[in-house]
Structure formats: structure tokens, C-alpha cells
Protein backbone atom coordinates (compact mmCIF):
# COMPACT_ATOMS: atom_id res chain seq x y z
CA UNK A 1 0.00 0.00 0.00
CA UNK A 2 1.26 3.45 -1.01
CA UNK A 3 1.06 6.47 1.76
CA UNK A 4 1.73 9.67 1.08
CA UNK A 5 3.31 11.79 3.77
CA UNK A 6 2.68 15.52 3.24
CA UNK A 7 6.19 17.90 4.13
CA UNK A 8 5.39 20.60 6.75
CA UNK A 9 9.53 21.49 6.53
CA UNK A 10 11.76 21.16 3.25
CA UNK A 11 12.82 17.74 3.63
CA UNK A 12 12.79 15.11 6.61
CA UNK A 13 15.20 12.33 7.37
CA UNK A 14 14.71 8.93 7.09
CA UNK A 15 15.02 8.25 10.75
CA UNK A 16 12.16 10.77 10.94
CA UNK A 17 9.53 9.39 8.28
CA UNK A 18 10.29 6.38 10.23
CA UNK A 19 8.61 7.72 13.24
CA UNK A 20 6.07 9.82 11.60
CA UNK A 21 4.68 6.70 9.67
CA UNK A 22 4.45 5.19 12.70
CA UNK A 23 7.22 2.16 11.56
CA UNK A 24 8.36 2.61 15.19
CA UNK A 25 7.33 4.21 18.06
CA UNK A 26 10.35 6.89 19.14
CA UNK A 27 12.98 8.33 17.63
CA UNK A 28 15.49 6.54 19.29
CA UNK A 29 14.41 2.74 17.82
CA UNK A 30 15.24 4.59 14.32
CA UNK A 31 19.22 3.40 14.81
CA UNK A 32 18.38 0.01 15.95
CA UNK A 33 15.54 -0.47 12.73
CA UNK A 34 17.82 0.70 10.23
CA UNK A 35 20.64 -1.74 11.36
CA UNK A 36 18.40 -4.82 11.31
CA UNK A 37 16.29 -4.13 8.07
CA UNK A 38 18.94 -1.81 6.12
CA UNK A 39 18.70 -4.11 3.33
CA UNK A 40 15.15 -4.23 3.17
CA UNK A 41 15.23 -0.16 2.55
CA UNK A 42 14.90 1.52 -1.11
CA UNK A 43 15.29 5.11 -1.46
CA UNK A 44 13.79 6.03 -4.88
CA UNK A 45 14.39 2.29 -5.99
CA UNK A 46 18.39 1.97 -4.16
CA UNK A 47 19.33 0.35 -1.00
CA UNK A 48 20.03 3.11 1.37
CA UNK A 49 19.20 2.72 4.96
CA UNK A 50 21.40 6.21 6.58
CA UNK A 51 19.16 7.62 9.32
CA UNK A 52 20.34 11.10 7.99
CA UNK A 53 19.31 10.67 3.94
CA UNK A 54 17.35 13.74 3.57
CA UNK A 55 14.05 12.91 1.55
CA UNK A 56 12.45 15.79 -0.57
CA UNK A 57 9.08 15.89 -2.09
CA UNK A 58 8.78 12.82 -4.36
CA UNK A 59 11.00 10.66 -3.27
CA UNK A 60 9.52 7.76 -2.74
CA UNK A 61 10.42 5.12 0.01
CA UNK A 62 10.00 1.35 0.30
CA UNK A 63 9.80 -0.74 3.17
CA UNK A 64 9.75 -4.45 2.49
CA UNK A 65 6.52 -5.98 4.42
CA UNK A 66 5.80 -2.48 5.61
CA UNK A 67 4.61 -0.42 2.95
CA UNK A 68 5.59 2.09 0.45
CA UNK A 69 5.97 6.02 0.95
CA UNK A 70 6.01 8.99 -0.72
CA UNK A 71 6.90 12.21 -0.04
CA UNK A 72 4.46 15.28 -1.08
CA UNK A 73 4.76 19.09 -0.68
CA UNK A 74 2.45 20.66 1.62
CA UNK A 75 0.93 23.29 -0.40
């Protein structure tokens, strides 16, 4: 299933969409998430699990067995 996640701010992290999709429940967990399903993590179709990747409007992010997201402007 595809959700879109609407930017208040010009970008947020991974680590951050994380916890605003509600993948995990605090910030914190965001280190510990990325280091067991890293490869199961596709920026705008590449494997990149950094907590810090910036993600603009329309990049889209894929979680195996946890969904697909993608970014949208807040106009």
C-alpha cells in the first residue's frame, strides 16, 4: 500500500519518516531499525538505509513488508 506523507519542513530524514509513519514508536528505535532491516530499505528504488538521507518531495520510500511512501509538498 502506497502512503503519502505531506512535508510541513523542506525535507525530513529517514530516521524521521520512520517515526512519523508510525514504523516505530520513538525516535530513538530509528538506529536500531535501520541496522536490522537496512537491506530491506529503497530510497527512490536503491538500498540506502542512513538515518540522515534527507528525503524531498517525491521521493519515494520502500519498506519491504511495511509499505511504500512517498513524499508530497504541503501546499
Amino acid at each position: 500500500m502506497e502512503q503519502e506523507i505531506y512535508l510541513t519542513t523542506p525535507y525530513v530524514t529517514l530516521g524521521q519518516l520512520l517515526k512519523i509513519a508510525d514504523v516505530i514508536s520513538s525516535g530513538g528505535q530509528a538506529k536500531w531499525f535501520l541496522s536490522e532491516y537496512g537491506e530491506d530499505i529503497f530510497v527512490n528504488g536503491e538500498n540506502d538505509f542512513r538515518r540522515g538521507r534527507k528525503l524531498y518531495p517525491n521521493d519515494q520510500v520502500e519498506i519491504k513488508n511495511v509499505g511504500r511512501f512517498v513524499m508530497k509538498a504541503q501546499s
